[in-house]
Protein backbone atom coordinates (compact mmCIF):
# COMPACT_ATOMS: atom_id res chain seq x y z
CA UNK A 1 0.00 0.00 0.00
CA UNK A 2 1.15 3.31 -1.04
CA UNK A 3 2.56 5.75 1.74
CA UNK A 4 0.13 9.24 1.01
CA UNK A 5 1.03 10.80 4.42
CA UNK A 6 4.65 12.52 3.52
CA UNK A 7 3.77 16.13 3.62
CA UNK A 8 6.31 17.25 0.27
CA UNK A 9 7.46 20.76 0.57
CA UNK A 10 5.91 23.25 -1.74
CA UNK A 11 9.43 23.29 -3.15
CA UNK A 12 9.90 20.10 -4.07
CA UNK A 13 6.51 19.53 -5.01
CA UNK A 14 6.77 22.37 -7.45
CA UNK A 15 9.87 20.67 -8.79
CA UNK A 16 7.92 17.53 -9.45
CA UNK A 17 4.82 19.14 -10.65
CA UNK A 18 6.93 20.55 -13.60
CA UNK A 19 9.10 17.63 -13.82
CA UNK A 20 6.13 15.38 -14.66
CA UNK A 21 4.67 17.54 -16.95
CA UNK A 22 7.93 18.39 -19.29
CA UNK A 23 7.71 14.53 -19.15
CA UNK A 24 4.37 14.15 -21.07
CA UNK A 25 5.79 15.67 -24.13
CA UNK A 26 8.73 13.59 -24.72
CA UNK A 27 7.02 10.24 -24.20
CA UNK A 28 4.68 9.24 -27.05
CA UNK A 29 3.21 6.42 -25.51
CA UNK A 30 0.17 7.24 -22.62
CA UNK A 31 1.90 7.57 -19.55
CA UNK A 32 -0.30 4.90 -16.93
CA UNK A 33 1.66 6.88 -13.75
CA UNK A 34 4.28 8.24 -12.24
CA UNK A 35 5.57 6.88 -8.71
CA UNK A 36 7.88 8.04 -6.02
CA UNK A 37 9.88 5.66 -3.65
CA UNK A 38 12.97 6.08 -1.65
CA UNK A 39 13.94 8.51 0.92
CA UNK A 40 11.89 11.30 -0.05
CA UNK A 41 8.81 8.95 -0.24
CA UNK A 42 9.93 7.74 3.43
CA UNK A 43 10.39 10.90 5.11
CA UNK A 44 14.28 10.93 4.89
CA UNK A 45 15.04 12.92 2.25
CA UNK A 46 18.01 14.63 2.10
CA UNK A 47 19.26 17.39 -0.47
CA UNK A 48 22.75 17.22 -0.04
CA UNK A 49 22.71 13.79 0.01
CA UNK A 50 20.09 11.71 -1.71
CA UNK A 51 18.18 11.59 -4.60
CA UNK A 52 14.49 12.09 -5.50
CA UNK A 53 13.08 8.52 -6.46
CA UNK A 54 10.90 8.35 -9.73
CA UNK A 55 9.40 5.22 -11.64
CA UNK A 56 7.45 6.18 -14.84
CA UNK A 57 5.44 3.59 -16.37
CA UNK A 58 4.23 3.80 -20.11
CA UNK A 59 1.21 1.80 -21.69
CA UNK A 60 3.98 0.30 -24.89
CA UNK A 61 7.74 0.31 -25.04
CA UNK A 62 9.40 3.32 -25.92
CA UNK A 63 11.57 4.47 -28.63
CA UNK A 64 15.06 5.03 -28.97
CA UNK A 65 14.19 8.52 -30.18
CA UNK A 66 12.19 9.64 -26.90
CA UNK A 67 14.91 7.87 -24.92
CA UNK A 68 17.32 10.29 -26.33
CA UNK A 69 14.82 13.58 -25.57
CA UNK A 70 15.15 11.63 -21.77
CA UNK A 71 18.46 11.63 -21.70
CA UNK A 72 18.92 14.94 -22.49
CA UNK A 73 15.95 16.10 -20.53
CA UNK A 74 17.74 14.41 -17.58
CA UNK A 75 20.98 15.92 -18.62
CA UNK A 76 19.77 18.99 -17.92
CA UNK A 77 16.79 19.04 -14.97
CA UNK A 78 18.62 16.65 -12.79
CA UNK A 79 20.56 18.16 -10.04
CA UNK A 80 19.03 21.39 -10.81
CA UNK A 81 18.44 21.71 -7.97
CA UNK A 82 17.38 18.27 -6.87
CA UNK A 83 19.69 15.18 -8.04
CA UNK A 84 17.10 12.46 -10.35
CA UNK A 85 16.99 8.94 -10.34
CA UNK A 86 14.60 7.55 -12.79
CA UNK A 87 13.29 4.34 -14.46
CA UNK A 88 10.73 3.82 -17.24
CA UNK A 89 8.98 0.54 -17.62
CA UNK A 90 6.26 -0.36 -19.87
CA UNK A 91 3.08 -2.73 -18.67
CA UNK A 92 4.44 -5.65 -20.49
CA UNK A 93 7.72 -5.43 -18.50
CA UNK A 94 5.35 -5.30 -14.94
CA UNK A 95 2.63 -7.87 -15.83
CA UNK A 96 4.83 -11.04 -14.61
CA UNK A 97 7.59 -10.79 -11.77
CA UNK A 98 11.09 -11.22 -13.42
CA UNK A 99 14.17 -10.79 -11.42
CA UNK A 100 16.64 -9.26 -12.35
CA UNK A 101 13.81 -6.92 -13.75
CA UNK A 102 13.86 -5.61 -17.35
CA UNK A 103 13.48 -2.00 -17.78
CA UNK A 104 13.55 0.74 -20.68
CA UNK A 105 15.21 3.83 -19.72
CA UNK A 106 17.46 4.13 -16.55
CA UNK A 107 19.01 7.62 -15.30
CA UNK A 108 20.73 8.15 -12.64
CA UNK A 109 23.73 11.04 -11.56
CA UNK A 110 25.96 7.85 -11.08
CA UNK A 111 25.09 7.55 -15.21
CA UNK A 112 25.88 10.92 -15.89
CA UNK A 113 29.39 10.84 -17.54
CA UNK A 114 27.95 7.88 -19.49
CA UNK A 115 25.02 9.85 -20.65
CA UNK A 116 27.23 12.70 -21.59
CA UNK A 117 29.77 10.21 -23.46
CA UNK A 118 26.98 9.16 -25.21
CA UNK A 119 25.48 12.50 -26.40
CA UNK A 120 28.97 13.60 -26.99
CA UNK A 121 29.91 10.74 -29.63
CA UNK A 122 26.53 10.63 -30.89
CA UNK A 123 26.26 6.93 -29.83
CA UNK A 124 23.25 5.05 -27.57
CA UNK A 125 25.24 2.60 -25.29
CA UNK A 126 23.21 4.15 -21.96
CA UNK A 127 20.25 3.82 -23.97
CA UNK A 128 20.57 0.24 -25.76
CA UNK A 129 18.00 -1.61 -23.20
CA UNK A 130 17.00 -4.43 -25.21
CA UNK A 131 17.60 -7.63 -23.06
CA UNK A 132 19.57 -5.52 -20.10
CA UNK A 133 17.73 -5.98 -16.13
CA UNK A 134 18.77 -4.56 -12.86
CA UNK A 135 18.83 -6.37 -10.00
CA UNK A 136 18.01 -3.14 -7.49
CA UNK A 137 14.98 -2.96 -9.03
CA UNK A 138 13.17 -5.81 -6.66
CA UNK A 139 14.44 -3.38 -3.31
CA UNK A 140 12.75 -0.13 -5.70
CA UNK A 141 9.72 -1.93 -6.14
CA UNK A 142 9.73 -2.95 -2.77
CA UNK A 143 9.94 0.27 -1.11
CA UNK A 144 7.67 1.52 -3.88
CA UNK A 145 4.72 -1.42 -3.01
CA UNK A 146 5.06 -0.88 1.00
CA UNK A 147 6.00 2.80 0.90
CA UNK A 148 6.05 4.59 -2.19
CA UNK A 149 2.97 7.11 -3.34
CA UNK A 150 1.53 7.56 -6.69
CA UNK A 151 2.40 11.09 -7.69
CA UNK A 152 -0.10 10.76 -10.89
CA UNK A 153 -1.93 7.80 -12.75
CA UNK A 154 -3.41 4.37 -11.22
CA UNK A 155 -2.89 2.94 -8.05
CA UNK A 156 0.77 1.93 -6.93
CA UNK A 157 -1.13 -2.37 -6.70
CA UNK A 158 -2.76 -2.06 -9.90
CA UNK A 159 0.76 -1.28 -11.48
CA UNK A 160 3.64 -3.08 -10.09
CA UNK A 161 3.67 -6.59 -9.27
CA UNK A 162 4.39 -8.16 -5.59
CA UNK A 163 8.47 -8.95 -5.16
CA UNK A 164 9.22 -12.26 -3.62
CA UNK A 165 10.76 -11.98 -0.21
CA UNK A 166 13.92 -14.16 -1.56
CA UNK A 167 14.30 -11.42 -4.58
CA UNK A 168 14.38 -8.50 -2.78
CA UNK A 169 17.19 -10.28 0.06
CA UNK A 170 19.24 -10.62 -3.22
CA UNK A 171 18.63 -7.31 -3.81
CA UNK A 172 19.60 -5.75 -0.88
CA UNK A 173 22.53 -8.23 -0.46
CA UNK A 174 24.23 -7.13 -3.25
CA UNK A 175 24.17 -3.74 -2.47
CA UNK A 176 25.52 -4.53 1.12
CA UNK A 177 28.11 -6.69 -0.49
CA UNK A 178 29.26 -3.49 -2.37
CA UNK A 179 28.74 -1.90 1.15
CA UNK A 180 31.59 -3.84 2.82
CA UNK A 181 34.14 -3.60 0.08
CA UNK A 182 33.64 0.78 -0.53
CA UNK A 183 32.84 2.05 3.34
CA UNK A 184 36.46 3.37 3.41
CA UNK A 185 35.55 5.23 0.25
CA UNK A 186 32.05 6.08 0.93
CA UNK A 187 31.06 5.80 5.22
CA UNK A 188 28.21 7.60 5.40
CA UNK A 189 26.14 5.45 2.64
CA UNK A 190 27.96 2.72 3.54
CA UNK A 191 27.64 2.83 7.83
CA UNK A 192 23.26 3.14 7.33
CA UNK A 193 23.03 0.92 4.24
CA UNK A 194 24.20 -1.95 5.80
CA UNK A 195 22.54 -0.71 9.41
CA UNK A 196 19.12 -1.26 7.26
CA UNK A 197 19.83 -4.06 5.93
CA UNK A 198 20.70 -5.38 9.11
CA UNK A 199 17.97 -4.18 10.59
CA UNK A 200 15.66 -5.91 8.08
CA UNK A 201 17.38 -9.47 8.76
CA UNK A 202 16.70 -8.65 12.47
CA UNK A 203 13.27 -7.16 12.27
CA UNK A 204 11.71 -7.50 8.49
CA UNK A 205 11.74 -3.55 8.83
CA UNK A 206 12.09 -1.87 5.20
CA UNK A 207 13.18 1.78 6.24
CA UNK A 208 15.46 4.76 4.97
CA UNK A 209 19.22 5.39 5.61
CA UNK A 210 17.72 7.91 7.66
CA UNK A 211 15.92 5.75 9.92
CA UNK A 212 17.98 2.75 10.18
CA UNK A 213 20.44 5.49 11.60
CA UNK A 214 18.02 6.26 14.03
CA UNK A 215 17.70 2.75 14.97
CA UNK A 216 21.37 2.00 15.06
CA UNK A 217 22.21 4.70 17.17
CA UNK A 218 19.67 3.34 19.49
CA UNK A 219 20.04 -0.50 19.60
CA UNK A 220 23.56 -0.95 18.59
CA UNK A 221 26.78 -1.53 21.52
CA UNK A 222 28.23 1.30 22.86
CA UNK A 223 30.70 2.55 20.26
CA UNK A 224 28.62 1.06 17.77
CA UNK A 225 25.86 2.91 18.68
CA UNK A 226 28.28 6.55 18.89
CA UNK A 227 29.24 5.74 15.17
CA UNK A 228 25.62 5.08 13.97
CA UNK A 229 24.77 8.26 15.56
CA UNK A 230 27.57 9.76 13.87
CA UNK A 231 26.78 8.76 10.26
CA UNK A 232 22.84 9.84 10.89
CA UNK A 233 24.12 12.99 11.84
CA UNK A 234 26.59 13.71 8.86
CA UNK A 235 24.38 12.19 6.44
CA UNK A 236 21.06 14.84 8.12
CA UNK A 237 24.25 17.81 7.45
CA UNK A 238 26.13 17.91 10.67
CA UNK A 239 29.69 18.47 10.44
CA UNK A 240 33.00 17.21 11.47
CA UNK A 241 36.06 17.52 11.44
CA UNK A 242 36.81 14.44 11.58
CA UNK A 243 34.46 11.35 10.39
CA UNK A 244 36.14 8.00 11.16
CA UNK A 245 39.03 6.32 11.66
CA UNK A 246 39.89 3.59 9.34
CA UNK A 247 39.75 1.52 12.60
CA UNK A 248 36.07 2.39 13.70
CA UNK A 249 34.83 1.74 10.33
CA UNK A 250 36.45 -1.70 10.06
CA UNK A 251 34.96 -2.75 13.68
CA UNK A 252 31.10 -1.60 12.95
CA UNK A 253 31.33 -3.35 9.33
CA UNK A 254 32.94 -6.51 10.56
CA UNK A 255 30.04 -6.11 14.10
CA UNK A 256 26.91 -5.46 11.76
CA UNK A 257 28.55 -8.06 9.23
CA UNK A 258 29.29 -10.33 11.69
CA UNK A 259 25.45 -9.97 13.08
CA UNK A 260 24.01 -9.95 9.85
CA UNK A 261 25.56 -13.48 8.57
CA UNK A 262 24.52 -15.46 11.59
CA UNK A 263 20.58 -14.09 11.01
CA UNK A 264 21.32 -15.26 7.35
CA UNK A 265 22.58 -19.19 8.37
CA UNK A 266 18.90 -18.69 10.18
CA UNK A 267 16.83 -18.10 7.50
């Protein structure tokens, strides 16, 4: 069930109000909705920090031509002021669960030098979808089915189909694999990405980085519990002048790792 209590700032909401309809133009197939999931759709949305969520969903597949007007269109709105992450699907893609999931268009800021390569060379690599899936897409759909809200078109159930419990572990587990191997690169993301998916071993709780901060800084071990606090308050803008030690980062991903392996011999 969709999530219709997040109050959206009138800023934001005017930046998706317009962002949706420049949309409409570029797509020539009837758009059945557009849906918002993530942090911004749970209540943790950061501007510094995260991006704003959107899955678009078309009645037919699209063309290569309209992905291009997206690309550029992306090009330019995204991170202006609000970073974009979006993913276009048509019905045929949604009507029977696949995992990894096929999509049509992906953008994303982590695309961005790809998307410009590609517009720069005149080639279509980014946009070349035929037989491509992405496994993150059973956590998106997820968050989307338990917490997401319909921003225009039919109902959040009508559209997207139920993800297998297995599917979206996968998910999540390969992002938390990444997790382990890039928190000296990236702590923040890393420190409450794994805390949630943690906490969702421990608890079946689907949450934000936000909150699975929160809930680190209040259930973990002593030091454990300093650090979560410490990465919710960095990530919410806080700063420091000095994050972590290489040490303290090795002990909570080797704790919450440690933790999070002997809930997964359980299952």
């Amino acid at each position: 069930m969709g999530n219709e209590t997040i109050v959206l700032t009138e800023e934001i909401k005017e930046f998706l109000d317009t962002l949706i309809a420049d949309i409409h133009p570029l797509i020539e197939s009837p758009i059945i909705g557009v849906y918002l999931h993530g942090s911004l759709a749970m209540g943790g949305f950061n501007p510094a920090r995260s991006d704003i969520d959107l899955l678009v969903v078309t009645e037919t597949p699209i063309g290569i031509e309209t992905k291009k007007k997206l690309a550029a269109f992306f090009l330019e709105q995204s991170n202006n002021p609000y970073p974009v992450e979006v993913g276009v699907f048509n019905l045929g893609q949604l009507e029977e669960w696949k995992f990894p999931t096929p999509y049509d268009f992906h953008f994303s800021e982590y695309w961005r030098e790809r998307f410009e390569q590609d517009a720069e060379r005149g080639t279509t690599a980014c946009l070349d979808t035929e037989g491509k899936s992405d496994i993150d897409l059973a956590a998106h759909f997820t968050i989307l089915n338990h917490r997401g809200i319909c921003l225009e078109g039919r109902p959040i159930h009508e559209v997207f189909p139920a993800v297998p419990e297995s599917d979206y572990l996968a998910s999540i587990l390969d992002d938390y694999e990444d997790c382990l191997q890039k928190i000296f690169q990236d702590p923040i993301y890393s420190i409450l990405n794994l805390t949630r998916v943690y906490w969702y071993l421990k608890e079946g709780k689907i949450s934000s980085k936000q909150e699975a901060g929160e809930w680190g800084a209040l259930n973990f071990h002593g030091d454990f519990a300093l650090i979560a606090e410490k990465a919710l308050r960095v990530y919410e803008g806080e700063e420091f002048e000095d994050e972590f030690s290489e040490n303290q980062l090795m002990e909570i991903r080797d704790y919450i790792n440690g933790q999070a392996q002997i809930l997964l011999k359980q299952r």
